[in-house]
Protein backbone atom coordinates (compact mmCIF):
# COMPACT_ATOMS: atom_id res chain seq x y z
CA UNK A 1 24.93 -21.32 -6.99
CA UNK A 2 25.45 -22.59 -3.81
CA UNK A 3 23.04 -19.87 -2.61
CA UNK A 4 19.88 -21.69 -4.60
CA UNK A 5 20.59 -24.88 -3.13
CA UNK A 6 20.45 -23.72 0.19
CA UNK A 7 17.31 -21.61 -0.72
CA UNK A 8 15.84 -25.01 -2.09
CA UNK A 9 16.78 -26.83 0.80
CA UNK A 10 15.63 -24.63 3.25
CA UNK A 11 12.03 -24.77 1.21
CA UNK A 12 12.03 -28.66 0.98
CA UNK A 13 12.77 -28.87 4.78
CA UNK A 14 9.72 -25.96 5.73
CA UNK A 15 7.35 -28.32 3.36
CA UNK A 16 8.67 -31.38 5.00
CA UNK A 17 7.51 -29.77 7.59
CA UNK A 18 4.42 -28.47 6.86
CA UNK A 19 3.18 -31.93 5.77
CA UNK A 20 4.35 -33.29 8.78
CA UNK A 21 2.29 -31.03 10.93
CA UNK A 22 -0.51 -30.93 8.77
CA UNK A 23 -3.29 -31.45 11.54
CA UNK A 24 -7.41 -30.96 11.27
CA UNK A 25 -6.75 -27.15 12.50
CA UNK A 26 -3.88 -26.25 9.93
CA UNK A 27 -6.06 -27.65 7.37
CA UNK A 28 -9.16 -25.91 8.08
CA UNK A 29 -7.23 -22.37 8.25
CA UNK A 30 -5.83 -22.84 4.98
CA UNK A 31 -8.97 -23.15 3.66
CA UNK A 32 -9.33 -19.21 3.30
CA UNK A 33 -6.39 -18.92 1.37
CA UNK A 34 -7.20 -20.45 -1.49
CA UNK A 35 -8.18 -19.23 -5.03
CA UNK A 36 -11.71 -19.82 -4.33
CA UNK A 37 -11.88 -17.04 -1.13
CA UNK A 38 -10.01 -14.60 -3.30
CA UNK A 39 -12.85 -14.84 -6.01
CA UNK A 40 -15.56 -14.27 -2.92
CA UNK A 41 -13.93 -11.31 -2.08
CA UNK A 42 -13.60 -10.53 -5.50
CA UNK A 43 -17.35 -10.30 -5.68
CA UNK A 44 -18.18 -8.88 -1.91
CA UNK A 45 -15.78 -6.14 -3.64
CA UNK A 46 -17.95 -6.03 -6.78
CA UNK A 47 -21.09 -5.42 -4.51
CA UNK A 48 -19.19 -2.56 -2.95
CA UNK A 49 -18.45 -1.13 -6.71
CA UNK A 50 -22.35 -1.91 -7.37
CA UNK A 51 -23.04 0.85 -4.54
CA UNK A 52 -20.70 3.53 -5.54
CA UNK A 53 -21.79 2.85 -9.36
CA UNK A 54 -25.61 3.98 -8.37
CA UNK A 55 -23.69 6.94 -5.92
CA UNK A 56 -22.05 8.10 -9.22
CA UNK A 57 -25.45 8.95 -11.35
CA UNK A 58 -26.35 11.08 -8.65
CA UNK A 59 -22.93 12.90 -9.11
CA UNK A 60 -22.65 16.05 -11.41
CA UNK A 61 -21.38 15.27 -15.02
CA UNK A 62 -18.92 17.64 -16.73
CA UNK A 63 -18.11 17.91 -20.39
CA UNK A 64 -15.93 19.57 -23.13
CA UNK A 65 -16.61 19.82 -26.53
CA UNK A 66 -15.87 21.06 -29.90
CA UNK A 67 -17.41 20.63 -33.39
CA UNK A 68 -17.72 22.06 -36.74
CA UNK A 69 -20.91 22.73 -37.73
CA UNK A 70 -22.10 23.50 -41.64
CA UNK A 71 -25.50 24.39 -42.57
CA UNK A 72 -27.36 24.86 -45.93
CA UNK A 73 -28.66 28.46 -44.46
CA UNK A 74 -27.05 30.91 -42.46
CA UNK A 75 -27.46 29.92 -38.97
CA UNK A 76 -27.57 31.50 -35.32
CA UNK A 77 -24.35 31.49 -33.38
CA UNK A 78 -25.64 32.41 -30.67
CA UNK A 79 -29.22 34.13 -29.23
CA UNK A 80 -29.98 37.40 -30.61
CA UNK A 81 -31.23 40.63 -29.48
CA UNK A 82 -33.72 42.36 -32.02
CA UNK A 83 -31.56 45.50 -31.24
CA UNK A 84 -28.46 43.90 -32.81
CA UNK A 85 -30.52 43.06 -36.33
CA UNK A 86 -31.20 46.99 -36.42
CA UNK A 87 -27.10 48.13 -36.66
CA UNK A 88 -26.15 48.51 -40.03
CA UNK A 89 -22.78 47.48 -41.26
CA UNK A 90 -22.00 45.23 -38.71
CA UNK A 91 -21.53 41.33 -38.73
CA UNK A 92 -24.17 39.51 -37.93
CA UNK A 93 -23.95 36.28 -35.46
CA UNK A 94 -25.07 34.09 -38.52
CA UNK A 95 -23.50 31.59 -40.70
CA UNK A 96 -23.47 28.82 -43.02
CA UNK A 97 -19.73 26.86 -41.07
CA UNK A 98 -19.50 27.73 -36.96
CA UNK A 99 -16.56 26.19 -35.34
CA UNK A 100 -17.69 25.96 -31.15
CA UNK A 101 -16.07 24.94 -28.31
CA UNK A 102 -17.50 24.71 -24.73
CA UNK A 103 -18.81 22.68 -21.99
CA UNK A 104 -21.74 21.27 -20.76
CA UNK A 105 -22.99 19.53 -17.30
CA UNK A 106 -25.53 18.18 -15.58
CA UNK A 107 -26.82 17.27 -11.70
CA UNK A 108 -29.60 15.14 -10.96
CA UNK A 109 -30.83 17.12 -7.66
CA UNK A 110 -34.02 14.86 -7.23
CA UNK A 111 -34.87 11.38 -8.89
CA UNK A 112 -36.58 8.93 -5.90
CA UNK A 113 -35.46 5.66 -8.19
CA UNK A 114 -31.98 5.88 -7.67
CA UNK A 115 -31.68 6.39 -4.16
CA UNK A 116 -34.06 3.17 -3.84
CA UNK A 117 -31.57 1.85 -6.13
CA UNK A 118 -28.92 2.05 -3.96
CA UNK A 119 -30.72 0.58 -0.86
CA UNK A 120 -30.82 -2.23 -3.60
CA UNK A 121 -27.26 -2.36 -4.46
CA UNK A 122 -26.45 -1.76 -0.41
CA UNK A 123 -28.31 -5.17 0.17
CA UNK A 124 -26.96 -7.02 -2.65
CA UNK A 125 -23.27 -6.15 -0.65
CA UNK A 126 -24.88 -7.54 1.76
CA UNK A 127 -26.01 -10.30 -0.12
CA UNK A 128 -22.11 -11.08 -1.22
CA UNK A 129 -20.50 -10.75 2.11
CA UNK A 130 -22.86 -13.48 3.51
CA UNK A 131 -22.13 -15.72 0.61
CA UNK A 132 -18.73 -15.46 0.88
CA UNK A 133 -19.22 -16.47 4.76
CA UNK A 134 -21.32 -19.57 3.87
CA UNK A 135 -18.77 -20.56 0.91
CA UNK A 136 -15.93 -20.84 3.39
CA UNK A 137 -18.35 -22.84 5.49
CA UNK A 138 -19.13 -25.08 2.73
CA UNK A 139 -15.94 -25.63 1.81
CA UNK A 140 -14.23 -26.20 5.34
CA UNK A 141 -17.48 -28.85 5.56
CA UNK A 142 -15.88 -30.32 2.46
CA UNK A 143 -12.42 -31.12 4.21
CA UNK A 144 -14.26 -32.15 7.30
CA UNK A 145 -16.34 -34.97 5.48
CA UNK A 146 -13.04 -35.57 3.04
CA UNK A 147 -11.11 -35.82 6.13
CA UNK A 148 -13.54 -38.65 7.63
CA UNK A 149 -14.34 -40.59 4.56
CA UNK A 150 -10.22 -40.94 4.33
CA UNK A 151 -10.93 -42.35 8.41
CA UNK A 152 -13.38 -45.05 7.03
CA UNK A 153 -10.77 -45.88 3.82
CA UNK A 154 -8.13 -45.79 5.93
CA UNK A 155 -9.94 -48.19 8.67
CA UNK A 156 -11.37 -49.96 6.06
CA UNK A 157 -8.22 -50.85 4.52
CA UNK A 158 -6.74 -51.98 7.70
CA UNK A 159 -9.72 -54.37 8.34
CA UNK A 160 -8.84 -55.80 4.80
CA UNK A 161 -6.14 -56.57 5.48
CA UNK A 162 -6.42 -58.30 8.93
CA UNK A 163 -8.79 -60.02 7.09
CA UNK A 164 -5.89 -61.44 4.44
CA UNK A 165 -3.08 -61.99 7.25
CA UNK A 166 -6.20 -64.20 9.31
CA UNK A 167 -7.36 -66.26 5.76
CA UNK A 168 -3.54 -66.55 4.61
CA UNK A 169 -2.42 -67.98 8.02
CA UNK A 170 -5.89 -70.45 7.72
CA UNK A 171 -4.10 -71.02 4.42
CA UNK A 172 -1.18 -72.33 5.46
CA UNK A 173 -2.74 -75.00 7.60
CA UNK A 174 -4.63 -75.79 4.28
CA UNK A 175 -1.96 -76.71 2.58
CA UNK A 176 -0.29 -78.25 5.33
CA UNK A 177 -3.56 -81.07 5.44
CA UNK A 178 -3.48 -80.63 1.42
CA UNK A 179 0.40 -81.84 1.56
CA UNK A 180 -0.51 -84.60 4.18
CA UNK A 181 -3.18 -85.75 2.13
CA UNK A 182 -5.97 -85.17 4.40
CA UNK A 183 -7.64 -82.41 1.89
CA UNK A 184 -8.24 -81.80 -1.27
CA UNK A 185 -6.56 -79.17 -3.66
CA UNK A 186 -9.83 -77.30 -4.40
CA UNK A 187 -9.30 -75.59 -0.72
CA UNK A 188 -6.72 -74.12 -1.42
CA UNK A 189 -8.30 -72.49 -4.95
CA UNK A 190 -11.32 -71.94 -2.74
CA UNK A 191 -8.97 -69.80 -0.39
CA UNK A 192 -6.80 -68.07 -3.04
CA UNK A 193 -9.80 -66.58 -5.26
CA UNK A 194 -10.81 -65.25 -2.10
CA UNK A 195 -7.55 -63.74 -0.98
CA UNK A 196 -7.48 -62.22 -5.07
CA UNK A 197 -10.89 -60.79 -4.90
CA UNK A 198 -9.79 -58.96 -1.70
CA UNK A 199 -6.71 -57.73 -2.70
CA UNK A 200 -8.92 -56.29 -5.86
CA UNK A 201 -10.91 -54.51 -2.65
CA UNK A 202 -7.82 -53.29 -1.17
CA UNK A 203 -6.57 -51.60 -4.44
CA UNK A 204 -10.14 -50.24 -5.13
CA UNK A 205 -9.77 -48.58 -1.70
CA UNK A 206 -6.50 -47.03 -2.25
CA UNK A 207 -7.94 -45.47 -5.99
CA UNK A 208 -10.52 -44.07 -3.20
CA UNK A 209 -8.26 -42.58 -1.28
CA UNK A 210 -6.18 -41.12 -3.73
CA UNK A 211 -9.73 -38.79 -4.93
CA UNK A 212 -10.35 -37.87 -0.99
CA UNK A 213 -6.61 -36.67 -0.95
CA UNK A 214 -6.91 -34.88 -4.12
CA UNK A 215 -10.23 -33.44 -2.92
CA UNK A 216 -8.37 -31.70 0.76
CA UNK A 217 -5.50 -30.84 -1.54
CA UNK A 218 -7.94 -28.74 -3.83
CA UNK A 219 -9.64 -27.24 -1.03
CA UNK A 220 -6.71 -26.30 1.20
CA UNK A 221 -3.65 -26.41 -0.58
CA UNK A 222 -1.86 -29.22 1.35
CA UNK A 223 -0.61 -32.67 0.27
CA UNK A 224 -1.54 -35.22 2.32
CA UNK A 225 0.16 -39.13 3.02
CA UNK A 226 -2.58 -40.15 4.84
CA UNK A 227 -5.20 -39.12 7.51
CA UNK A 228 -5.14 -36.49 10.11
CA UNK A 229 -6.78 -37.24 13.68
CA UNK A 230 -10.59 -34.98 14.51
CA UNK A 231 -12.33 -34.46 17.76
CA UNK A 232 -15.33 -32.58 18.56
CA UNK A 233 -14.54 -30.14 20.89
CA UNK A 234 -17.91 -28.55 21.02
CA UNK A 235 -21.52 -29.51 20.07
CA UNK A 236 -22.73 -27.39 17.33
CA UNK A 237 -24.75 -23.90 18.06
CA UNK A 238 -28.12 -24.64 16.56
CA UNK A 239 -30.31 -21.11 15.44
CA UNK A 240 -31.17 -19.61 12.85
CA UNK A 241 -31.21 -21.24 9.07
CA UNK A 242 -27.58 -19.50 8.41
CA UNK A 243 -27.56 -21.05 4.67
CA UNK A 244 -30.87 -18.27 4.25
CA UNK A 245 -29.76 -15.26 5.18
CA UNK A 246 -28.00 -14.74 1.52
CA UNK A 247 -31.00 -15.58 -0.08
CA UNK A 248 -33.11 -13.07 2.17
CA UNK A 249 -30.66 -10.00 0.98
CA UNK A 250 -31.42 -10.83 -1.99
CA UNK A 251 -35.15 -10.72 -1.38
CA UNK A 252 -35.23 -7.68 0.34
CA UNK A 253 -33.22 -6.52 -2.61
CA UNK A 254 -35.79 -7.64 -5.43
CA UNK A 255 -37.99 -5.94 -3.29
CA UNK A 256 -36.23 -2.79 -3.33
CA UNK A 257 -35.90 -3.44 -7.88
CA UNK A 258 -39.56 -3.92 -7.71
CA UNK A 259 -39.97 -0.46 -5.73
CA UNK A 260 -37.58 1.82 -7.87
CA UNK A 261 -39.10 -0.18 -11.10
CA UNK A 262 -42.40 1.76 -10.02
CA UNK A 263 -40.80 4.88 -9.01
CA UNK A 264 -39.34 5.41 -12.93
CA UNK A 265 -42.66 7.08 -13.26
CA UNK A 266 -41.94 9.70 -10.82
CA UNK A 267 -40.77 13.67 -12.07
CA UNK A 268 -37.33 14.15 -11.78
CA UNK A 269 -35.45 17.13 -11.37
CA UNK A 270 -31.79 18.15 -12.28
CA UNK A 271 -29.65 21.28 -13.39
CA UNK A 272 -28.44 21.35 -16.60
CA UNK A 273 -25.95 24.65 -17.85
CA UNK A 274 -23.80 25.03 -21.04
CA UNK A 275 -21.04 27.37 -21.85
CA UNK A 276 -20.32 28.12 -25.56
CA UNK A 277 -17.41 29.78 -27.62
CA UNK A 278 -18.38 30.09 -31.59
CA UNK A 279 -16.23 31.33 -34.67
CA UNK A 280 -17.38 32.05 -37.60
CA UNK A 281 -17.65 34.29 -40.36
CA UNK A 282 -20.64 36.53 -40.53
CA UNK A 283 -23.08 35.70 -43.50
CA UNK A 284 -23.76 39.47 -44.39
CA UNK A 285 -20.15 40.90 -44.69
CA UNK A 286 -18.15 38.03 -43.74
CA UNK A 287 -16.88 39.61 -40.66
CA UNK A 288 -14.91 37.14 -38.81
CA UNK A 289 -17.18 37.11 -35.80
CA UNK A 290 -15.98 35.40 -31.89
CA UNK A 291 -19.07 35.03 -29.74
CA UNK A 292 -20.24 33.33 -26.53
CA UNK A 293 -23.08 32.93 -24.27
CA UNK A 294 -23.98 30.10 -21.68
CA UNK A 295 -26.66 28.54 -20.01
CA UNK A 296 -28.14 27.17 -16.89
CA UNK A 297 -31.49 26.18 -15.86
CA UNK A 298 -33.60 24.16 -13.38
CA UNK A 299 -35.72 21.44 -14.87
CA UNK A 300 -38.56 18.97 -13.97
CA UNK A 301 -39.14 15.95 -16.30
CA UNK A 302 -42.26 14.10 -15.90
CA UNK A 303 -42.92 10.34 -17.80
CA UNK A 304 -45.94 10.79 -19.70
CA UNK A 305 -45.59 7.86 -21.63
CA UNK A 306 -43.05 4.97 -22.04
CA UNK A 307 -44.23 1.01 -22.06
CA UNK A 308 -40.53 -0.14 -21.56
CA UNK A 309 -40.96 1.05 -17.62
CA UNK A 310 -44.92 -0.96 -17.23
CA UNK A 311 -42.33 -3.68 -18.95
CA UNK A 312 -39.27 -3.09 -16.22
CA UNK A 313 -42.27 -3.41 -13.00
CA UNK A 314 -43.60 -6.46 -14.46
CA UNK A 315 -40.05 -8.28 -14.81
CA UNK A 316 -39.44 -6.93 -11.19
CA UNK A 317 -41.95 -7.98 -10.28
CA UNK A 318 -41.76 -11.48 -11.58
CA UNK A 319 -37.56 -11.64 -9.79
CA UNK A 320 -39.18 -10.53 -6.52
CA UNK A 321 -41.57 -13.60 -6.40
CA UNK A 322 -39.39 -15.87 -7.82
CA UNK A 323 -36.53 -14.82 -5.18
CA UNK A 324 -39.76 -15.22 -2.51
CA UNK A 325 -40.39 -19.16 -3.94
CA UNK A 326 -36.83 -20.25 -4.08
CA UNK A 327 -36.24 -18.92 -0.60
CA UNK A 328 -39.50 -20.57 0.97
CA UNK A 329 -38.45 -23.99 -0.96
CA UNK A 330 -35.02 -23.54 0.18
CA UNK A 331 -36.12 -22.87 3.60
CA UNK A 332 -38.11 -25.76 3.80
CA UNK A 333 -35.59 -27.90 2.55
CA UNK A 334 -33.10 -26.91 4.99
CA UNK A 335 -35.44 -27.39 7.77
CA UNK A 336 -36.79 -31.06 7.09
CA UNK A 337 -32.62 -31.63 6.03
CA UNK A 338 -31.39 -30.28 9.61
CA UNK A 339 -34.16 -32.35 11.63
CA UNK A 340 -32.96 -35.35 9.29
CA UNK A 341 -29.41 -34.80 10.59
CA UNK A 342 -30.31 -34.39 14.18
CA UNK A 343 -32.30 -37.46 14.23
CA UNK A 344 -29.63 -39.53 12.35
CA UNK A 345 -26.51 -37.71 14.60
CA UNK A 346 -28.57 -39.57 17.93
CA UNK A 347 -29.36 -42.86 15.89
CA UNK A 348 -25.18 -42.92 14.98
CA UNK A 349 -24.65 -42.31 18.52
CA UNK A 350 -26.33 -45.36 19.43
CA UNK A 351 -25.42 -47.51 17.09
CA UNK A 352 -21.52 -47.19 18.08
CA UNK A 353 -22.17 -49.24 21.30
CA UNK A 354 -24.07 -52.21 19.28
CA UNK A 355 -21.72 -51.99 16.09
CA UNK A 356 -18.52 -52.30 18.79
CA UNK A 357 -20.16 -55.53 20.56
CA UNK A 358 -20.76 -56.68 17.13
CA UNK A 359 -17.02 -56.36 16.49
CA UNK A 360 -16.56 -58.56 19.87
CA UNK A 361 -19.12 -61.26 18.97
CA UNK A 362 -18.33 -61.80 15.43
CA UNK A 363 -14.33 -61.74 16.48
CA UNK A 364 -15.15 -64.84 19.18
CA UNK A 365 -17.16 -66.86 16.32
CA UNK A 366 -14.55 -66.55 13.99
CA UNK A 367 -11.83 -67.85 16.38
CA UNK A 368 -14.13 -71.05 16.75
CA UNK A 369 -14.52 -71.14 13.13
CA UNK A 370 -11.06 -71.48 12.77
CA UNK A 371 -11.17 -74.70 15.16
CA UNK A 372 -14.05 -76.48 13.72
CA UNK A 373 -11.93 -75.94 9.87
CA UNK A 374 -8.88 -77.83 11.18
CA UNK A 375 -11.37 -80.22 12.46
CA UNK A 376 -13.53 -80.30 9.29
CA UNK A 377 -16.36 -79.80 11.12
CA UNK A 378 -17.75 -77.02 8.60
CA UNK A 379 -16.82 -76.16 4.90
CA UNK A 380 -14.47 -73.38 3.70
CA UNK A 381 -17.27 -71.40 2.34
CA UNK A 382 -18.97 -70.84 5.59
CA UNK A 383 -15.44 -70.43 7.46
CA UNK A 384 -15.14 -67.71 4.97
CA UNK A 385 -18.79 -66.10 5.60
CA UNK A 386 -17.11 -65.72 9.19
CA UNK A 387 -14.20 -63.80 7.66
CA UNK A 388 -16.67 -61.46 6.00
CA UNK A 389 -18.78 -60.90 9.08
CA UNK A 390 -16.48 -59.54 10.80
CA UNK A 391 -14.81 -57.67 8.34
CA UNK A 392 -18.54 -56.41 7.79
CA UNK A 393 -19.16 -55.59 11.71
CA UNK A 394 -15.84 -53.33 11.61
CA UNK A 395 -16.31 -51.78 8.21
CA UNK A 396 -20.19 -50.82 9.81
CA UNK A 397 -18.18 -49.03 12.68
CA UNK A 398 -15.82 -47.15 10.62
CA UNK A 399 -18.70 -46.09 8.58
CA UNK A 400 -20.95 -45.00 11.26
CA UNK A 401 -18.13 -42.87 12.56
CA UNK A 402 -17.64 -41.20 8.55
CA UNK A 403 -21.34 -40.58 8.88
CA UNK A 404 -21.41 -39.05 11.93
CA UNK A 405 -19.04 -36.46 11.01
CA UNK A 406 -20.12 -35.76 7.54
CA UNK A 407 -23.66 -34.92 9.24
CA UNK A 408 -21.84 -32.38 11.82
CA UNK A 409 -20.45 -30.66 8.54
CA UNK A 410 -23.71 -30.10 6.88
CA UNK A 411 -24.81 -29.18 9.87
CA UNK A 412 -22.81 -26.63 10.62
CA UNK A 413 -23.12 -25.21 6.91
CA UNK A 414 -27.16 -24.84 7.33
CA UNK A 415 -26.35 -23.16 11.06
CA UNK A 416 -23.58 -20.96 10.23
CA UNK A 417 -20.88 -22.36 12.73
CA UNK A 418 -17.23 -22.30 11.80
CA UNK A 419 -16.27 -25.53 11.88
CA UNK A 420 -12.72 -24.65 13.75
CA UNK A 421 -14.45 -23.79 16.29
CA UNK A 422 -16.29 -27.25 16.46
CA UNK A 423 -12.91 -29.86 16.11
CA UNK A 424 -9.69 -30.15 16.25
């Protein structure tokens, strides 16, 4: 008993722990461990399988049978030599019930479609081990831009409620000049519908943040209380369209479908061989009669005629360019999407500079707003419109920065970088 407890305190204390060092890094490397890698390797494993399954029909096949044959005439056991139908008195290898037993195999030696078949399956593999890359891309990308939208919540929140602590201390000098008479009542409703409606923001936040933490705890596994800090550490390696190069195995492997689809119509050539062990009894004398002979020959098959194969080309055919669209749209896509992202990275850039001096201005003009209230000099409705400004100017900054790093995550998806390699 008192061996559990300490086993369940020494796991409380190493999650304790855990959450407490949860950092941008920790996160990002339990990304891989998840359910969702093990069913990418799952299917990088499948493409393997899909390579030794086209390695197997070029594999000799081995049988064993037995069976119990009964005719309506005698029949042959086995082959027979015109010498043996001249004996007299002897049992002849013919009956109407032949018990056999035996075995049989085959080889293909030579049949062009399924070694293009496995150049196929080769790239699919190919095909799977890329997508499994780009899925643990994607999904790091996903805790990245969690990660930074729970930055602008977070920020957000905190601007909120400045906001309240500013317009509840301008509310207590309201009802100060309320009490002495030299206001009316309907400030301080003016004031308190305000404070209510952002205290309805505030909560709506906080249902916000509870789906981003949800989110990084489905992707990574960890429970988070709130935020973790994220630095750049290096710009991103711009190349290649990384977010392609599935799609191209998969091309090349339509291709290669298309190809053995048209080879069906080639010969083929394979040994075949049978060994045989028959009982019976003869039909002349019933002679119980034990016989064997085997088999083995060379053969060459050639397709003559068979519309399902003219039917196989044509749906090949039909993958192949449809693989060959979807990759051009893609491609496009991608391309217009990363100089989008580029562009917009440089425009966020800039805008921190004028969104921060907005922060400054608005932050002087509500001070004075404050001043000319107690002096009546403007209403509470535009004292308020000075609230929101500058709860606007810093919820712009907070949102720039969420932008800014949700753009370096897709970017880094369409380029192939691995995003621990990028922050920290």
């Amino acid at each position: 008993m008192k061996s559990n407890s300490l086993k369940m305190g020494i796991s409380l204390l190493l999650a304790g722990h855990l959450l407490h060092a949860a950092n941008i890094t920790t996160l990002l490397d339990a990304v891989k461990d998840q359910p969702q890698s093990s069913l990418d390797a799952l299917e990088v494993e499948r493409g393997a399988l899909g390579e030794r399954k086209i390695s197997d029909k070029l594999m000799p096949k081995f049988d064993a049978f037995a069976g119990y044959e009964i005719y309506n005439r005698p029949s042959s056991m086995r082959p027979v030599l015109p010498s043996e139908m001249q004996k007299q008195n002897v049992g002849l290898p013919f009956s109407k019930r032949i018990r056999r037993l035996g075995a049989q195999f085959s080889w293909p030696i030579f049949v062009k479609s399924l070694y293009t078949l496995k150049e196929k399956a080769s790239l699919l593999h190919l095909a799977a081990k890329e997508k499994k890359r780009l899925s643990l891309i994607q999904r790091e990308a996903g805790v990245v831009g969690a990660v930074a939208y729970l930055h602008y919540m977070e920020s957000l929140k905190g601007a909120l409620l400045a906001k309240e602590r500013s317009i509840l201390a301008t509310r207590k000098k309201v009802a100060l000049m309320v009490k002495e008479g030299r206001t009316a009542d309907s400030k301080l409703l003016t004031l308190d519908a305000h404070l209510n409606e952002l205290k309805m923001n505030i909560i709506d936040i906080d249902r916000q943040k509870n789906t981003l933490f949800a989110k990084i705890e489905t992707l990574t596994g960890v429970a988070l209380k709130q935020s973790v800090p994220m630095y750049q550490k290096r710009p991103l390696k711009k190349g290649k369209i990384f977010a392609l190069l599935p799609l191209e195995k998969r091309l090349q492997a339509n291709k290669k479908g298309m190809k053995a689809a048209k080879e069906s119509y080639y010969p083929t050539l394979a040994i075949k061989g049978n060994y045989t062990h028959s009982y019976a009894d003869a039909y002349n004398n019933d002679e119980s009669i034990d016989t064997k002979y085997g088999i083995i020959g060379l053969y060459v098959n050639f397709p003559l005629y068979d519309s399902s194969k003219s039917t196989a080309v044509e749906e090949a055919k039909l993958d192949y360019y449809k693989a060959r669209s979807l990759i051009d749209d893609t491609r496009n896509t991608l391309t217009a999407k990363a100089k989008e992202l580029e562009r917009e990275i440089e425009l966020l850039k800039n805008s921190v500079g004028l969104a921060q001096k907005s922060i400054k201005e608005q932050k002087a003009l509500l001070k004075v707003a404050k001043v000319s209230l107690e002096n009546q000099v403007i209403t509470q409705e535009e004292y308020l419109r000075y609230e929101d400004a500058l709860a606007n100017a810093k919820a712009n900054l907070y949102k720039i920065n969420a932008q800014k790093w949700q753009d370096i995550a897709q970017l880094a998806v369409i380029y192939g970088n691995d995003l621990k390699g990028i922050v920290k």
